[in-house]
Protein backbone atom coordinates (compact mmCIF):
# COMPACT_ATOMS: atom_id res chain seq x y z
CA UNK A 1 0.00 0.00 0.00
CA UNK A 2 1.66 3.17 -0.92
CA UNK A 3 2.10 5.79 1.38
CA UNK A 4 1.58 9.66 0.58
CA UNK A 5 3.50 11.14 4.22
CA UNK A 6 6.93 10.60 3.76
CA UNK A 7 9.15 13.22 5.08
CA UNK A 8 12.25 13.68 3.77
CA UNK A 9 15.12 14.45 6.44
CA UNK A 10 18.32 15.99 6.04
CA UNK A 11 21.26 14.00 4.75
CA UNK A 12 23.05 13.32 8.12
CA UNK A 13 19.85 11.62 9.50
CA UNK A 14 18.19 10.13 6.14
CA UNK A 15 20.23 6.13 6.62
CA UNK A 16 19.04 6.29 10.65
CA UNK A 17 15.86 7.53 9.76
CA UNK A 18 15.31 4.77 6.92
CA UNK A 19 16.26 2.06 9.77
CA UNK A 20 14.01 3.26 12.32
CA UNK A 21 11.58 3.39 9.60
CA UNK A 22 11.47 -0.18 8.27
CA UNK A 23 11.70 -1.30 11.65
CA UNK A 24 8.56 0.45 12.51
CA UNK A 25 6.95 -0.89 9.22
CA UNK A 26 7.57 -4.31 9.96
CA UNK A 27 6.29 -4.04 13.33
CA UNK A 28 3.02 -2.80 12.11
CA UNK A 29 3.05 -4.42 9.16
CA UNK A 30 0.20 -6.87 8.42
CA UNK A 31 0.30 -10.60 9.11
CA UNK A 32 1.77 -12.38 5.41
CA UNK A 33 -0.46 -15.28 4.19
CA UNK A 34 1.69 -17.80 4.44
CA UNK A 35 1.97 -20.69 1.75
CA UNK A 36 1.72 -24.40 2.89
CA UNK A 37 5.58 -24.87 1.43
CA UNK A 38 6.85 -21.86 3.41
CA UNK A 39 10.05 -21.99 5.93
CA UNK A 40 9.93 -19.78 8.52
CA UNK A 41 13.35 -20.40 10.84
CA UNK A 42 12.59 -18.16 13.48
CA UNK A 43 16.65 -18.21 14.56
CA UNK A 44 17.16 -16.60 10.95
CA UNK A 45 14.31 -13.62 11.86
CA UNK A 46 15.71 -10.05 13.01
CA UNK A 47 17.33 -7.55 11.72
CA UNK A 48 20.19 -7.41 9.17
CA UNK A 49 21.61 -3.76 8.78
CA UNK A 50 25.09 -3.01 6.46
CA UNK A 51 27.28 -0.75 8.38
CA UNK A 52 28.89 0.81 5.44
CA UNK A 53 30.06 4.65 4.79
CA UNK A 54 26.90 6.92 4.00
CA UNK A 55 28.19 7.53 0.30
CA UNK A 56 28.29 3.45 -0.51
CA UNK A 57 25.41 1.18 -1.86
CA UNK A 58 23.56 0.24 1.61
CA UNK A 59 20.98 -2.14 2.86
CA UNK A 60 18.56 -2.92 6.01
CA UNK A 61 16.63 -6.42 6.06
CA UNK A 62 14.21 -6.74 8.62
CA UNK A 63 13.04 -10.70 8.87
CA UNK A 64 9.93 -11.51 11.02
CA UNK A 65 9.17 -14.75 12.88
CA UNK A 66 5.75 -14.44 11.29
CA UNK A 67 7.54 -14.75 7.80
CA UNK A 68 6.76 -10.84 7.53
CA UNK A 69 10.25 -8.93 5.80
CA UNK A 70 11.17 -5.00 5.01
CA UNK A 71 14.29 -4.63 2.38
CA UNK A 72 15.30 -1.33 2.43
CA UNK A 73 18.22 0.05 0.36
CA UNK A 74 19.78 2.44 -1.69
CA UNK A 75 22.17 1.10 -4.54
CA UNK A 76 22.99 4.04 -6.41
CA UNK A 77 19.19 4.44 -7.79
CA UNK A 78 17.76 5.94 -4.97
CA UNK A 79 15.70 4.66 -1.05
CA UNK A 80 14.05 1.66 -1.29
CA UNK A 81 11.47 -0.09 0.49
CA UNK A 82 9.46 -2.80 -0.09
CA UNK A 83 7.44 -5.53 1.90
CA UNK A 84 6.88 -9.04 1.25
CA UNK A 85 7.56 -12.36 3.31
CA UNK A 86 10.08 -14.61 3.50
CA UNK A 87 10.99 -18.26 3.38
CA UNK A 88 14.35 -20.24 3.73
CA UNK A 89 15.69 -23.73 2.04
CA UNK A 90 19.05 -23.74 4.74
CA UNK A 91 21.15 -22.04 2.66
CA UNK A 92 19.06 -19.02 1.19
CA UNK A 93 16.49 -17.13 2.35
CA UNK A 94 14.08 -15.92 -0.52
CA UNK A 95 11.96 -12.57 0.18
CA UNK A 96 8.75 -12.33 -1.92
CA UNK A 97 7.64 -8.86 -2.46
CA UNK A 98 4.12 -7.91 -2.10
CA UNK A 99 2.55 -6.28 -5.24
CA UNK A 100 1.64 -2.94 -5.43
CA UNK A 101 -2.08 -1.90 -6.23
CA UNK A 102 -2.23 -1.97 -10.02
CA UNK A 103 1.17 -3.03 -10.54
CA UNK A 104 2.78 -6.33 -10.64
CA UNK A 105 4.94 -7.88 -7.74
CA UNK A 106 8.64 -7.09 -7.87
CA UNK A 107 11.32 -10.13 -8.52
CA UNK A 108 11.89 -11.54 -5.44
CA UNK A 109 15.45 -11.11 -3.90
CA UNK A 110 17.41 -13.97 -2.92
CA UNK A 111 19.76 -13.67 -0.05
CA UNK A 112 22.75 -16.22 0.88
CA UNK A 113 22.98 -16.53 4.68
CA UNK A 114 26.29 -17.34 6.93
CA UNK A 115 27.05 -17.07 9.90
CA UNK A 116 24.51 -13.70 11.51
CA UNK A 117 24.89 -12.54 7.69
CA UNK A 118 22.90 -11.72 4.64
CA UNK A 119 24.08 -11.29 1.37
CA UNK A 120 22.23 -10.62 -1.48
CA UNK A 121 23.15 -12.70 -4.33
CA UNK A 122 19.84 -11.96 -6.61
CA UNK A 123 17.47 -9.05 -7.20
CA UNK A 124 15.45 -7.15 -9.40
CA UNK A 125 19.08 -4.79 -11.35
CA UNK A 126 15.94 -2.76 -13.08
CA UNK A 127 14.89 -1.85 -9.03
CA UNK A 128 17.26 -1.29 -7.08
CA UNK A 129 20.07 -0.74 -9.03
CA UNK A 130 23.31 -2.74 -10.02
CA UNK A 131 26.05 -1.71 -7.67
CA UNK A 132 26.59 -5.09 -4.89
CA UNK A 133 25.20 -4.79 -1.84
CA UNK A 134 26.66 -4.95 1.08
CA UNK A 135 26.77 -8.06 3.38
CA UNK A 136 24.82 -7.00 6.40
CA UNK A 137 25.03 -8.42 9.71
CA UNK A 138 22.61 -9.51 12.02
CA UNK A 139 21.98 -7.34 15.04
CA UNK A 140 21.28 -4.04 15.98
CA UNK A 141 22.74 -1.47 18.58
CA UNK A 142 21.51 1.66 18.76
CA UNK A 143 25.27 3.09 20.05
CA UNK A 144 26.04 2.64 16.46
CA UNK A 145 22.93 4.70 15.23
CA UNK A 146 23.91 7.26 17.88
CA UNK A 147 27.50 7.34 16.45
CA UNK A 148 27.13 6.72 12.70
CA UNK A 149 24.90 9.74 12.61
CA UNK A 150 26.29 12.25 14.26
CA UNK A 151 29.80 12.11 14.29
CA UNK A 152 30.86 12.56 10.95
């Protein structure tokens, strides 16, 4: 669903404010309908976030133990987020995107998982761009936030 009240911050704030956002978003996000062949390993759910300088290609996943997911990035094309759910075969986790009204659903993005890692290893190049994205790391501490925003 697309939403008309986005504010747009300054530059120093816009990667901590995208994070907060698609944390929020997944929190209130509605429950996925999920498909009788869907994996849902809730050790895999959580948050993934790239901790990478503000000028290179970065990326937040945001995995739900409800099979809910938020991908937000910003490859070189521009912020990105979309919502969709996500399943895993052990190796990869695959996040389908949720279609928007009147439009078809985006490829899904394919992820390769390690040890508390993501990295993406397929996606839409048309979307969101064809710089690599980062590998992003599971976890979250808001002393980085603090610190990756503000002292620059």
């Amino acid at each position: 669903m697309p939403c008309d009240n986005i504010v747009v911050l300054e530059k120093p704030a816009k990667s901590a404010l995208r994070v907060l956002i698609a944390g929020a978003m997944v929190l209130f996000a509605p429950l996925a309908a999920l498909a009788g062949n869907t994996t849902v390993t809730p050790g895999l759910a959580g948050v993934y976030v790239a901790r990478v300088a503000k000028t290179a290609p970065s990326m937040t996943v945001s995995l739900g133990k409800d099979g809910t997911a938020t991908v937000t990035g910003d490859l070189g094309n521009g912020s990105i987020t979309s919502f969709g759910s996500w399943q895993n075969d052990g190796q990869q986790i695959k996040v389908t995107f949720n279609a928007e009204e009147g439009a078809p659903a985006e490829t899904p993005m394919v992820f390769q998982t390690g040890h508390n890692q993501l990295q993406a290893v397929s996606w839409n190049h048309e979307a969101w761009g064809n710089a690599n994205p980062p590998v992003m790391k599971k976890g979250y501490k808001v002393k980085y936030l603090f610190w990756s925003t503000t002292m620059r």
